[in-house]
Structures are given as C-alpha cells and as structure tokens.
Protein backbone atom coordinates (compact mmCIF):
# COMPACT_ATOMS: atom_id res chain seq x y z
CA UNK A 1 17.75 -13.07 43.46
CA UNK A 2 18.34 -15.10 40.40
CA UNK A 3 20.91 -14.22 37.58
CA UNK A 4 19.36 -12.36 34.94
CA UNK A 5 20.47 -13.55 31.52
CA UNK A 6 20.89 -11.88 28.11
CA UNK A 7 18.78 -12.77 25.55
CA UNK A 8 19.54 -12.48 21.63
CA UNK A 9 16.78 -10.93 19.51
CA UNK A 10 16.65 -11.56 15.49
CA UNK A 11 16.03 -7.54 14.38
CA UNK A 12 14.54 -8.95 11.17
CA UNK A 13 11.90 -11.65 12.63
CA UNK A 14 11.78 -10.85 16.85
CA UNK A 15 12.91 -14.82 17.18
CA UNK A 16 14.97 -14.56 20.78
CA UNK A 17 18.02 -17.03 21.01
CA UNK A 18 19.96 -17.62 24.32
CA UNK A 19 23.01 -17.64 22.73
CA UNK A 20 24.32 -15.61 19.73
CA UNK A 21 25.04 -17.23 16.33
CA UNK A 22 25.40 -15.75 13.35
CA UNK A 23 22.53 -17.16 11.50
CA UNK A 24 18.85 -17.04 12.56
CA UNK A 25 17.11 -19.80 13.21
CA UNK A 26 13.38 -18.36 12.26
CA UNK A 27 14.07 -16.18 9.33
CA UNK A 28 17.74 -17.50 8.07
CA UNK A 29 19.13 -14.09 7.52
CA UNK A 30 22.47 -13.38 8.97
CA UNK A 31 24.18 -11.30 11.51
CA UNK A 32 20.79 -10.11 12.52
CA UNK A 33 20.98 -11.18 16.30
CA UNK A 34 21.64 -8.60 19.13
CA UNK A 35 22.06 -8.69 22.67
CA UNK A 36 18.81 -7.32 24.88
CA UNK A 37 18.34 -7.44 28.53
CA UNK A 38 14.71 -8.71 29.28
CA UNK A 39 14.72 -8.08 32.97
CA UNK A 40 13.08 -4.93 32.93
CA UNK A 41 9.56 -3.75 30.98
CA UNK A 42 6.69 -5.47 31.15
CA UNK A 43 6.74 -9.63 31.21
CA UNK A 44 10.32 -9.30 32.04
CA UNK A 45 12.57 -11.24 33.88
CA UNK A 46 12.52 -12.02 37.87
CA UNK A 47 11.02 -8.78 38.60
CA UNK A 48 7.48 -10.23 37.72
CA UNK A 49 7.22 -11.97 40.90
CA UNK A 50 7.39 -8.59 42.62
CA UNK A 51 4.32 -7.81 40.57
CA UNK A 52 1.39 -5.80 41.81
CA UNK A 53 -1.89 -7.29 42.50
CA UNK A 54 -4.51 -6.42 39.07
CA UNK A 55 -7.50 -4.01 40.05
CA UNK A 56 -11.03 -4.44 39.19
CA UNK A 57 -11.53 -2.50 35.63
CA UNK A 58 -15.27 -1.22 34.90
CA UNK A 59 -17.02 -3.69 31.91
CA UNK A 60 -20.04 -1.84 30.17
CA UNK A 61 -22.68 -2.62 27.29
CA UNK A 62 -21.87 -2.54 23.27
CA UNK A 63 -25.13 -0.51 23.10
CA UNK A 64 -23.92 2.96 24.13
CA UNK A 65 -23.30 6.58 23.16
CA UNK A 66 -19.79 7.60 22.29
CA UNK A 67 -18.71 11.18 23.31
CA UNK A 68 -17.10 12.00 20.44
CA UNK A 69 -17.37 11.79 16.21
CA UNK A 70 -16.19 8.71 15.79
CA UNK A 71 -14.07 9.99 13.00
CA UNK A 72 -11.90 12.79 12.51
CA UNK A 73 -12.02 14.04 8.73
CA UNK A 74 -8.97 15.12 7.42
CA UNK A 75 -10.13 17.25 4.77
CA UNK A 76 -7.33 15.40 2.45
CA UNK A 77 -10.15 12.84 0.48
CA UNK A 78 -7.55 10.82 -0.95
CA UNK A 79 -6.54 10.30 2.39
CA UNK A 80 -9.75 9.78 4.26
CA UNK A 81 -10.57 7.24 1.36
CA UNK A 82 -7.60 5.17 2.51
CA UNK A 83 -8.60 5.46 6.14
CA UNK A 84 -12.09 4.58 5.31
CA UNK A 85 -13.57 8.07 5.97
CA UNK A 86 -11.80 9.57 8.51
CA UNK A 87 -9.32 8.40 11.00
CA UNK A 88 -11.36 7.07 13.88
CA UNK A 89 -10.39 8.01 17.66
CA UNK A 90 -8.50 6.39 19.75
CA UNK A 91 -6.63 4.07 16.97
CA UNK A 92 -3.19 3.38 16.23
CA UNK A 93 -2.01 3.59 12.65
CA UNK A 94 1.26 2.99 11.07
CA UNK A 95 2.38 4.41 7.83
CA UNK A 96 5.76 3.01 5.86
CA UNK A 97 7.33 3.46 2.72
CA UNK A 98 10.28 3.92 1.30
CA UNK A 99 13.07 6.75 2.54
CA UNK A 100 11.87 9.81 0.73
CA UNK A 101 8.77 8.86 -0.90
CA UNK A 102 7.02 11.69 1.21
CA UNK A 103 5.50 9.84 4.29
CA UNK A 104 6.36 13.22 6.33
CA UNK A 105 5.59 15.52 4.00
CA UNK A 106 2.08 13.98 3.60
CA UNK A 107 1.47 13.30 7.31
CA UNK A 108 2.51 17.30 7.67
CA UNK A 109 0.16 18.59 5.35
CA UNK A 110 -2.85 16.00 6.57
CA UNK A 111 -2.07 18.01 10.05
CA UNK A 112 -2.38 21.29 8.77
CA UNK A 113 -5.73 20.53 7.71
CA UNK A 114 -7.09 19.19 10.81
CA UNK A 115 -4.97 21.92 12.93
CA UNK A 116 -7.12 24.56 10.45
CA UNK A 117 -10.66 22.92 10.94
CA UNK A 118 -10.23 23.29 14.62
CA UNK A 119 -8.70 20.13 16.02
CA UNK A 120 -5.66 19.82 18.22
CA UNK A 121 -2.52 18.24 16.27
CA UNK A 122 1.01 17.54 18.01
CA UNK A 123 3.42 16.66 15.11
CA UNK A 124 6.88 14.91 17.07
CA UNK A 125 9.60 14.33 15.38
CA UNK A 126 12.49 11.75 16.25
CA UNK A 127 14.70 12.77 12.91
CA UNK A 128 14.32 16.21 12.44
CA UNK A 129 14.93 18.99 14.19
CA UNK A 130 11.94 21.51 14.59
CA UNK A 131 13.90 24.27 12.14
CA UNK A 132 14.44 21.40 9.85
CA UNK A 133 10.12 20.49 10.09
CA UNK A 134 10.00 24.20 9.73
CA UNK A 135 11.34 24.48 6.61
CA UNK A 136 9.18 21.88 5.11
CA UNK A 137 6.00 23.50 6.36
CA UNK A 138 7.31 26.92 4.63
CA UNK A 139 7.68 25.30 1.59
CA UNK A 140 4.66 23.59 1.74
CA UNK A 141 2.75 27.12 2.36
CA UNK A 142 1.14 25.48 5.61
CA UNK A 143 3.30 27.29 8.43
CA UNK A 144 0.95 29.30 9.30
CA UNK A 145 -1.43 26.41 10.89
CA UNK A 146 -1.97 25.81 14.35
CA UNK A 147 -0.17 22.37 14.17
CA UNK A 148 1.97 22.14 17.72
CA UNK A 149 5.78 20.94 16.69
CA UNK A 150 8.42 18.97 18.86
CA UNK A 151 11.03 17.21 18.97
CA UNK A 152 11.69 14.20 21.14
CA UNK A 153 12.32 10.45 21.21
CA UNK A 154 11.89 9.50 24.74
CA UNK A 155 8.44 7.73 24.96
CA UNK A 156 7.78 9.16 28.74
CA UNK A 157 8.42 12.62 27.86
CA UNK A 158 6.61 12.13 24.93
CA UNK A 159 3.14 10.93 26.62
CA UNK A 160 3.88 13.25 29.92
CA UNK A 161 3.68 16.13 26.96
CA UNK A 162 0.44 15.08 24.99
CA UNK A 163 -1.30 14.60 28.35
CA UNK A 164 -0.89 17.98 29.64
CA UNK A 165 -3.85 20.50 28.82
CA UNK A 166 -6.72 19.46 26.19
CA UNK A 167 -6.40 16.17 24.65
CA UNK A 168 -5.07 16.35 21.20
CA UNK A 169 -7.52 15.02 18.55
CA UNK A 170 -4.26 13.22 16.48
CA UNK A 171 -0.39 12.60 17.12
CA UNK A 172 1.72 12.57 14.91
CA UNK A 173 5.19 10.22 15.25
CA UNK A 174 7.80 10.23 13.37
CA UNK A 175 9.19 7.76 13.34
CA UNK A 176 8.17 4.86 15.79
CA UNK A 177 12.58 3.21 15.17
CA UNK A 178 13.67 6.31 16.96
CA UNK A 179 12.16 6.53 19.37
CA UNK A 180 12.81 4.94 23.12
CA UNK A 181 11.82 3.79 26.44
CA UNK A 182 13.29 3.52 30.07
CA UNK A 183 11.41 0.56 30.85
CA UNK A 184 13.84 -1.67 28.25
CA UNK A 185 17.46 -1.54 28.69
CA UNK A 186 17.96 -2.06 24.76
CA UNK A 187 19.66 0.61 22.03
CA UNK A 188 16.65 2.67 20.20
CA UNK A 189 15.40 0.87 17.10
CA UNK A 190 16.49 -2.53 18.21
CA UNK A 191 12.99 -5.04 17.90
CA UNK A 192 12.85 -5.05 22.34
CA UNK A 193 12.52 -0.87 22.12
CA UNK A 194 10.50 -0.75 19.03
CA UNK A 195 8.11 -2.87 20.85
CA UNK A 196 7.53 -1.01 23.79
CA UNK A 197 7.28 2.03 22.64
CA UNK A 198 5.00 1.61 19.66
CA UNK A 199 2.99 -0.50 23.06
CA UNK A 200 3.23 2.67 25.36
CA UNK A 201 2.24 5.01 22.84
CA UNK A 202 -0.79 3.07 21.94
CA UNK A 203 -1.83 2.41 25.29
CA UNK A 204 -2.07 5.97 26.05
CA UNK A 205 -4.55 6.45 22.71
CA UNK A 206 -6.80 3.85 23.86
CA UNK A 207 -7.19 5.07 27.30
CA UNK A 208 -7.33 9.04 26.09
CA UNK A 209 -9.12 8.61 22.93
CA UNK A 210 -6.75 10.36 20.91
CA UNK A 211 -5.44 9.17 17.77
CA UNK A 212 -1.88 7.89 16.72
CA UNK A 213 -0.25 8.09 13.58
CA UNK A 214 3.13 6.01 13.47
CA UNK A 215 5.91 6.54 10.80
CA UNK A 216 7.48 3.24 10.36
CA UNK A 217 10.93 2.38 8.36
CA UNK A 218 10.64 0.18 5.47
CA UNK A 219 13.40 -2.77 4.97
CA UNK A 220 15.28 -3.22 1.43
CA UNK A 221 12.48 -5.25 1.12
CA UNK A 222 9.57 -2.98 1.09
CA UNK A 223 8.07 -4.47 4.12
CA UNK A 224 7.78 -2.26 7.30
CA UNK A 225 11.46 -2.56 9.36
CA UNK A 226 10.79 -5.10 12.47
CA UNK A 227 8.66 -7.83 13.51
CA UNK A 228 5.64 -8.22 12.49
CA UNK A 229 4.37 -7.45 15.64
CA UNK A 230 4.37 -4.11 15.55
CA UNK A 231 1.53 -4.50 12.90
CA UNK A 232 -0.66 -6.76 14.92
CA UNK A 233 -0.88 -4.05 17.70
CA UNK A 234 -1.92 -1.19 15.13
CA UNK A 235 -5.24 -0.85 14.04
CA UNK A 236 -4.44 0.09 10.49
CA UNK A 237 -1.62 -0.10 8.39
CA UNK A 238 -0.60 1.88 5.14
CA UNK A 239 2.07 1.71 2.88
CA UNK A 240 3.17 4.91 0.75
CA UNK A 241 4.40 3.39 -2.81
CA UNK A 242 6.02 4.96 -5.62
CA UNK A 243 8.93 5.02 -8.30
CA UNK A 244 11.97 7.43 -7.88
CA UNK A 245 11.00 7.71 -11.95
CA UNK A 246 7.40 8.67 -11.54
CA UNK A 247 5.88 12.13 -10.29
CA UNK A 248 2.45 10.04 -8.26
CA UNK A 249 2.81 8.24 -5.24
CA UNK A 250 0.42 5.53 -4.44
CA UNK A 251 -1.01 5.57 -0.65
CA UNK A 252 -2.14 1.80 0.00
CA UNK A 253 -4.09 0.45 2.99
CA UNK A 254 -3.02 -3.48 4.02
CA UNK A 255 -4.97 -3.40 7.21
CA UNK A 256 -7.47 -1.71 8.57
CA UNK A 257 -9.68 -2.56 11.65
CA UNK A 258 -12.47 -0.20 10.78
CA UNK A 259 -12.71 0.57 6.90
CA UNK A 260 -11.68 -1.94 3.92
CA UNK A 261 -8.20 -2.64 2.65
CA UNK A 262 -8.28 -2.66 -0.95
CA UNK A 263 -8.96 1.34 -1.19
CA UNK A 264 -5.73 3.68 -3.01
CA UNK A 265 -5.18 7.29 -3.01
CA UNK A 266 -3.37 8.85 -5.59
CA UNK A 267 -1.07 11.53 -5.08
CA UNK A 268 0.98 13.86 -7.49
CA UNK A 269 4.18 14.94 -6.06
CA UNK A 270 5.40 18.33 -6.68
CA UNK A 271 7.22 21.43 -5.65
CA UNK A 272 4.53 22.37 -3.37
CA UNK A 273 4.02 19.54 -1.72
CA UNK A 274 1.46 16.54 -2.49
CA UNK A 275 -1.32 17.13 -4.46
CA UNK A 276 -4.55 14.40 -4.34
CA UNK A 277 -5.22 13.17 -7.98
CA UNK A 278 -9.24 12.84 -8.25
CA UNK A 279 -9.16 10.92 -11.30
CA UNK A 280 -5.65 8.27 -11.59
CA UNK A 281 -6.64 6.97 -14.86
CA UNK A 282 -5.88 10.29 -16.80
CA UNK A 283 -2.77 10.05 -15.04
CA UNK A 284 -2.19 6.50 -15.86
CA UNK A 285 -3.06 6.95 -19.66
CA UNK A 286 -1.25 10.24 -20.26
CA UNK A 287 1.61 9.23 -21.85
CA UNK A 288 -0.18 6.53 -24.31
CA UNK A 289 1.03 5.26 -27.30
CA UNK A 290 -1.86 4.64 -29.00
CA UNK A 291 -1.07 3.07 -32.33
CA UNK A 292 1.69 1.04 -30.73
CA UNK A 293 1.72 -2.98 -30.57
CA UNK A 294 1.84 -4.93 -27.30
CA UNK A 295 -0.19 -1.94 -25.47
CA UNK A 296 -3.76 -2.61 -24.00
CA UNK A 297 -5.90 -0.98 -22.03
CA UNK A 298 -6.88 -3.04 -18.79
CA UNK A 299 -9.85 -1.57 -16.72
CA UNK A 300 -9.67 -2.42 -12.83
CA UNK A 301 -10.65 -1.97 -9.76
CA UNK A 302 -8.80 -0.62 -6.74
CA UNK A 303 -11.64 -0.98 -3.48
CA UNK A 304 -14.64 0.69 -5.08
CA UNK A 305 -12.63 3.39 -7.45
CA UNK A 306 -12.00 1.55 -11.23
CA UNK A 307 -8.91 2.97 -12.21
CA UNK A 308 -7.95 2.47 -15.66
CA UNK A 309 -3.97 1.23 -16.83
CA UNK A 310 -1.74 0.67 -20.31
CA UNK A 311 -0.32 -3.01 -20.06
CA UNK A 312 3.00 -3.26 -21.87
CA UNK A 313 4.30 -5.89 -23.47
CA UNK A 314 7.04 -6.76 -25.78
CA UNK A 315 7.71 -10.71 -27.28
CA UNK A 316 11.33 -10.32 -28.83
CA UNK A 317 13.40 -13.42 -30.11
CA UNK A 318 15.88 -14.72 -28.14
CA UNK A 319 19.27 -15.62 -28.17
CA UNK A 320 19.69 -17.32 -25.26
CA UNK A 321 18.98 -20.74 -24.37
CA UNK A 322 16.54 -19.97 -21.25
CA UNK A 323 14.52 -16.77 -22.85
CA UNK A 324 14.01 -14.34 -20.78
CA UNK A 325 10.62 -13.28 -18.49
CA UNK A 326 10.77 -9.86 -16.85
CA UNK A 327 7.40 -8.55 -15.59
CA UNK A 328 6.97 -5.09 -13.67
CA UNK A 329 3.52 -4.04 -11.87
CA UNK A 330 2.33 -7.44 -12.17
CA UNK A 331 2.75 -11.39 -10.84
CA UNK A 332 5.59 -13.33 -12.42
CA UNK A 333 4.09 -16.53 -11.09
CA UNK A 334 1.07 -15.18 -13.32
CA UNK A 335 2.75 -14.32 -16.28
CA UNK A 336 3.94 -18.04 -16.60
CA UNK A 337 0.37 -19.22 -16.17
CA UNK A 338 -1.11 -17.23 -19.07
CA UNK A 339 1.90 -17.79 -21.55
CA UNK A 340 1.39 -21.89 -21.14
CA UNK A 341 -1.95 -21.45 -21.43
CA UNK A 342 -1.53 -19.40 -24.75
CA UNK A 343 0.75 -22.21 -25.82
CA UNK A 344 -1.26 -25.39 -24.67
CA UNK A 345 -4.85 -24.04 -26.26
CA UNK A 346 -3.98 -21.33 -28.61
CA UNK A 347 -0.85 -22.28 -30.64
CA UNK A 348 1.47 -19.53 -29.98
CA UNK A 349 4.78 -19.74 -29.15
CA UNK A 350 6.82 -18.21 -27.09
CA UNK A 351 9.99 -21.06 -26.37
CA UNK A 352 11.98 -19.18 -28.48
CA UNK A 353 11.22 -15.35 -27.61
CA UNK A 354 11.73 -13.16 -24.29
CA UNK A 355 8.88 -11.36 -22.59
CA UNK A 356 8.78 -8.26 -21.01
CA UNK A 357 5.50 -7.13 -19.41
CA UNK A 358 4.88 -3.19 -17.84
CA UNK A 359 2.23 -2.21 -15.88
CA UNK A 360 2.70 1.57 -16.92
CA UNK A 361 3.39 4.56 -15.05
CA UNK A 362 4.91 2.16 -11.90
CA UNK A 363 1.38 1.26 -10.82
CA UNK A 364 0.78 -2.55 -9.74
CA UNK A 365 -2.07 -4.92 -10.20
CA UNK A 366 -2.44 -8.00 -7.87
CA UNK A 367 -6.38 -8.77 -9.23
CA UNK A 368 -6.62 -11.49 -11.58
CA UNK A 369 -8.94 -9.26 -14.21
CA UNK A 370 -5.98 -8.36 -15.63
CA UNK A 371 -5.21 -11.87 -17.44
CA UNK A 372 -7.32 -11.17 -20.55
CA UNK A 373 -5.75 -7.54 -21.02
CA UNK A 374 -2.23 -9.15 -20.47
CA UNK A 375 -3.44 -11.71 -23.33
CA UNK A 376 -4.28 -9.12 -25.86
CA UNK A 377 -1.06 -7.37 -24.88
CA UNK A 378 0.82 -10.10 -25.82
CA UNK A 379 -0.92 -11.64 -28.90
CA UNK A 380 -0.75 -8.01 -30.15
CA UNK A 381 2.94 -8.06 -29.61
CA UNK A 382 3.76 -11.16 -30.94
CA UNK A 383 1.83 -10.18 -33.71
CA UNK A 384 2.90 -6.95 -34.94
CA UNK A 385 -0.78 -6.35 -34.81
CA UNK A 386 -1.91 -2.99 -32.47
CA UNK A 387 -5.16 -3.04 -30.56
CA UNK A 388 -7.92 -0.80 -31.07
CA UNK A 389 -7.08 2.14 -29.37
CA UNK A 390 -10.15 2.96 -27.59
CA UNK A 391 -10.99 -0.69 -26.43
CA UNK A 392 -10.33 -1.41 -22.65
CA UNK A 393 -9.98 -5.62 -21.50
CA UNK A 394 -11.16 -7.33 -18.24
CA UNK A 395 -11.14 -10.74 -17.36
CA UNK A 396 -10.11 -14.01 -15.71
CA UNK A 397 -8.34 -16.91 -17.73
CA UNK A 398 -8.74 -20.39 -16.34
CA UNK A 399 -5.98 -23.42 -17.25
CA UNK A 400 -8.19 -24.71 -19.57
CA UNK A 401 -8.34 -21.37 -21.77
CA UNK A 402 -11.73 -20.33 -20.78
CA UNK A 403 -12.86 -16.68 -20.10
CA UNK A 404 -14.26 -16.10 -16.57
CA UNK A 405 -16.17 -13.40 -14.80
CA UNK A 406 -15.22 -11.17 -12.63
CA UNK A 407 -17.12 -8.69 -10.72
CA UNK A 408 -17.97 -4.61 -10.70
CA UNK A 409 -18.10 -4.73 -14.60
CA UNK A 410 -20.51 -2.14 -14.66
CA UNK A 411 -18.37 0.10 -12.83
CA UNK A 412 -15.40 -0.80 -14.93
CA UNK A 413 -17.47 0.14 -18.29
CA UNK A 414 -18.33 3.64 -16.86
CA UNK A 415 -15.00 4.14 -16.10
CA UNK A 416 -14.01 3.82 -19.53
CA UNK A 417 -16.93 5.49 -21.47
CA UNK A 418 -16.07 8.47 -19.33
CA UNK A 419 -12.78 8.25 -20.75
CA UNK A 420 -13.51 8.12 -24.61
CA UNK A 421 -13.56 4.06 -24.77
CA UNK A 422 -16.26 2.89 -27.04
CA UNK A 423 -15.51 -0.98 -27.06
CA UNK A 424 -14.91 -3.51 -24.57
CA UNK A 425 -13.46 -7.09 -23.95
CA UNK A 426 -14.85 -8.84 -21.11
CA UNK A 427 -16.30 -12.23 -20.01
CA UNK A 428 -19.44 -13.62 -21.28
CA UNK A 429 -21.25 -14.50 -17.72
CA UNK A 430 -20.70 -10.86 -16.55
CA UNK A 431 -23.77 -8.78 -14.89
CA UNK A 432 -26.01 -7.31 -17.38
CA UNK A 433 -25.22 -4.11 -18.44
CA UNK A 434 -27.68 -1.34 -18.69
CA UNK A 435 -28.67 -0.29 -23.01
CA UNK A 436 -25.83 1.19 -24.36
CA UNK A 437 -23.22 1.39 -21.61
CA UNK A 438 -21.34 -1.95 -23.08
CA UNK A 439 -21.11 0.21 -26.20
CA UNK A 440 -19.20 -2.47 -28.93
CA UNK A 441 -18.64 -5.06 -26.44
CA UNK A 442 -17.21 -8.24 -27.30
CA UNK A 443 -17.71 -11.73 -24.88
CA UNK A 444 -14.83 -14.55 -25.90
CA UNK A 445 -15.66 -17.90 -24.12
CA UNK A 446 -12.36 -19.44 -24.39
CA UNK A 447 -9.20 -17.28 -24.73
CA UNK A 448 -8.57 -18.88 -28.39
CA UNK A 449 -11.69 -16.88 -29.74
CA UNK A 450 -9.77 -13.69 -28.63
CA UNK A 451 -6.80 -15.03 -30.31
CA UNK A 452 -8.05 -15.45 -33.31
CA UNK A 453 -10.11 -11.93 -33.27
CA UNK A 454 -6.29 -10.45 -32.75
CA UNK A 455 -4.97 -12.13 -34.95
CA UNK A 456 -7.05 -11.65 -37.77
CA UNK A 457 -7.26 -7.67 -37.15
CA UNK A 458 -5.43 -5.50 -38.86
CA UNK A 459 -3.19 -2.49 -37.34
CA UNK A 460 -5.62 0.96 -38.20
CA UNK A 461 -5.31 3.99 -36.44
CA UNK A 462 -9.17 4.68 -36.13
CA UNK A 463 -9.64 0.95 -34.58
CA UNK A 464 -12.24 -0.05 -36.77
C-alpha cells in the first residue's frame, strides 16, 4: 500500500499545497495553510481503488406529481419574501452574518412558527448548550412551541437522529464550522471538515426531502468563513446585515436556486426578539432632517419592494493636499464617476473640498438609480442650497452628463406619493405614468439642467 501524504489546505480559499509555506499561493493571505489528511472521505487517497462497484439509480420524467407542497411557509413574510415564498423541500440553505447580528435568534423564531402550524422542526445546535437555546426561546415568548432542541456536532449522530421517526419538514444547524465528520481525519472547522459535512448533511435532504437551514460564520470580511464551495453546493444563500448603531437588520438573498436574489426583508431588533418591518421606508426616513442641505430623497428598488432612503452628503474645504472621499452605503468607485462628471460638464468643483456621502440609517444601495439623487445631494451641499423636502430623485448618469432611464418608475412614484412626496426627479425616457401619479415631476436630459435648477433654488421650508 502506498504512503499516504499530507496535504496543506488554504482555510481562506480551499487551494491544497503539498508542502506548507507561509503564504498562499491562490489567495496571498498568510499563515492560512493547515495540515489535512486526504486519505479518508470520499475521493480520498489510495482507498479509492478499493471502491465499490456504482448501482443502477431509477431516472424518471420532469412531468410528474410531487408528494408534497413544494414550499413550506414560514408564516414570517419578511422571511418567506427572501426565500421566494416559502422555503422549498428538500433544499439546502445557508445563512451568514456577522457574530451577533441575530442569525439564531431569527432562525429560532422562523421555527416556532412552522413547529406551531403543524410541521416538524429539529433546531441543533453546535455552540450552545440546550439551557443556553432555552433561555433565548423564553425570552423570545416562543418556548412553548413544539420545536425539538439538541445539541450535537457530530454529522453521523446528527443524520442517524433526524432519520428516526417522521421526517422533519426543516433542520435547523447551527452552525455548519462546528460541526464534524468521521469520514475526514481533519480538526472541526478546518475547509476538509466544513466540506463534508455541509456535503453529508445535504445529501441526506435531497434523498429525504427535508429541508436544511445552515448557519455559516462570516470572515472580517463579511463574506461567509471558507471556500466558496460551500456556497456552490447550497441552493440558496442569505446574508443577515446590519450596524451595531442601528436597531433594523437587513436579511439579503445572494443566491437562490428557486426564487430571485434581489428581494430584502427588514427586520427591527428588539427586546423581544425580531420584529418584520412591513414598510422600511418609514423606517429609513424617520429621523429626517428636512430643511437640511446635502440631504435627498432617493427612491429605489430592492427585488419588487421600492424602498425609499435619505442620501447624505457633505462638500467641506480641505486642508489637505489629496481631499478626502469617504462614502458609506454606497460605491466609492461610483462616487468618483459622478464627481468628474459634475466637474467635466457642469462646472463645479470639488479639487479643493472633501466629500462625505451616507446612505442613512446603515442601509446600502448597489443600483445605479441612485446617481441623480447622489447629484442633487451634492450640488445641494456644495451649495448651501436644501432640496425640496418632499421631492424624491431616480436616475442613471452617463459620462457624458446625460440623464438615463431606469426601470419600475411607476412603482417608485407610488412609493413616494404614499409617503407625502408630491414632486419627483427622474429621467425623461421613463414609462408613462398614469394622470396624476408623477404629481410635479421634473425630466432633466443632461445632468447640467438639474444643476442649474439647484442652483438657482432657493432654501424654503415649504419647497416651493
């Protein structure tokens, strides 16, 4: 039998190395390589020869009744709006975020409501102890639901445990770097034991038809601890956002298999627990400064919910020889593109002045409909001038100043009428708007005209 050899695994990128160094060669981060045996688990070592010989698995139609409701409603709509309705059976998702943002205490109340509308929850915990999970649910007011509680991190036990008596409807693990399997000979969390387990575990949900929700680690980084890997072999992965500062948390899809990816829920974080926000742009716009300079209103679009945010911004002179750009919520790279533009087409300035641009309330925007409300934001800044305070901005900005469309302006508009807003900024090829929803709505072409409209405003609290 042939020597088996040790293999080095990058923890941060999965690259293996047959020898250890201190740098990686696929990611270039350091002292990130540990020793793993590959001889045992599947594809390992010399023991594959010794294989068995595959069986003959059954192959049917696409055209075919399922047994089940192909989704399983939570009952938490925020939630379910994420998931794209429900969370369907038989599929793997992972859930990360940052170390006590609330990923269990959200998972734990999402299984008290499916453990009261009759389903069959196990809730497994690798960190906590049960008295520990306990105590949560108590404060939470949900102990009383049928949820089943354990805790384990051995994968085998786990799966023996779940397959014993009716077939649970969702399992619940947390978290997926704790746990660990006797088919690897590698220390649980390492990227060789993450691996197999999060493959194990979702092997068993394919072949039972239950579903798996994952609790992944986040990296100082904000991206979900281990190789990317682990993401491929989910079917859906959500990230749970939010600012130490801020009372909301932000619950983000980046991949899902059977729903879209561009859907948000909003959740309000509180003494009892989470609590689903049914409306975020109240909660975005409740601490606005309405007669203030620099702030406008930018209406957007998060999946098919418009949610409605203050853009910051401040111009300041500068007494340093590089001025400063700072941007929260939003694209640097971005920021850079609109403030040459505003310089190459519109005449203003900013060589000599720092900028500082907040999306408020922690919230981030990645669509590019926010470039005309970042505009105004900072022509009203560098102005001194304040924007009319019930006037809300969409929009696209091109390199050579002009105005584009973008699209669900009609959903935008209601958005903001429902919300007081009388008058609008937007792009002159938009859709055409129904009588009276636009309300006082002004088209620029080119981003000077909206220049020159800020410009030659004057600051009045009534934003006539």
């Amino acid at each position: 039998m042939a020597k088996q050899r040790a293999q080095f695994v990058c923890q941060n990128c999965g690259t293996v190395h047959t020898r250890w160094a201190g740098k990686c060669d696929g990611c270039g981060e350091w002292n990130t390589l540990v020793e793993e045996h590959p001889a045992a688990g599947i594809g390992g070592g010399p023991a594959i020869s010794a294989a068995p010989k595959g069986r003959l698995i059954a192959l049917t139609s696409l055209d075919g009744e399922i047994e089940d409701a192909p989704r399983i409603v939570s009952g938490v709509a925020e939630f379910d709006r994420v998931t794209g309705g429900g969370i369907v059976r038989g599929s793997a998702l992972l859930v990360g975020g940052d170390p006590g943002i609330g990923k269990s205490t959200l998972l734990i109340q999402v299984a008290a409501k499916l453990a009261n509308s009759g389903n069959r929850v196990v809730y497994i915990s690798g960190e906590e102890a049960v008295a520990q999970v306990r105590l949560r649910a108590r404060r939470l007011g949900i102990a009383d639901s049928a949820v089943e509680l354990g805790a384990e991190t051995n994968v085998e036990d786990i799966v023996a445990t779940i397959s014993e008596g009716q077939r649970p409807d969702l399992v619940i693990l947390d978290s997926i770097q704790t746990l660990w399997t006797g088919r690897v000979e590698s220390a649980p969390g390492t990227v060789t034991q993450v691996r197999a387990s999060a493959q194990a575990i979702i092997r068993h949900a394919k072949s039972t038809g239950a579903a798996v929700v994952l609790v992944g680690h986040v990296t100082k980084d904000g991206q979900i601890a281990g190789p990317r890997v682990v993401e491929h072999m989910v079917d859906g992965v959500l990230y749970f956002e939010g600012e130490g500062g801020h009372h909301f948390r932000i619950l983000r899809g980046v991949k899902n298999r059977f729903g879209p990816t561009d859907e948000i829920g909003v959740f309000e974080m509180s003494d009892m627990g989470l609590r689903e926000v049914a409306n975020p742009s109240e909660l975005f716009l409740g601490e606005r400064n309405e007669q203030a300079a620099g702030a406008a209103v930018f209406a957007g679009m998060e999946g098919t919910r418009p949610v409605l945010v203050e853009i910051q911004a401040l111009v300041a002179p500068s007494t340093l020889g590089t001025p400063r750009r700072a941007v929260v919520g939003w694209d640097n790279a971005r920021l850079s593109m609109i403030l040459a533009v505003l310089e190459a087409h519109c005449g203003v300035r900013f060589g000599s002045h720092d900028v500082y641009l907040n999306v408020a309330g922690g919230y981030r925007i990645s669509e590019p409909a926010a470039d005309l409300a970042v505009a105004a934001a900072l022509v009203s800044s560098a102005t001194g001038l304040a924007l009319p305070r019930d006037c809300v901005y969409f929009g696209e900005i091109s390199l050579s100043g002009a105005v584009r469309p973008v699209a669900h302006a009609i959903q935008r508009l209601k958005e903001a009428e429902k919300l007081g807003f009388r008058q609008s900024v937007l792009p002159g090829g938009s859709e055409e708007m129904p009588n009276g929803m636009a309300g006082d709505a002004y088209r620029p072409k080119t981003l000077a005209d909206l220049v020159a409209r800020v410009a030659g405003s004057q600051s009045r609290p009534d934003g006539d």
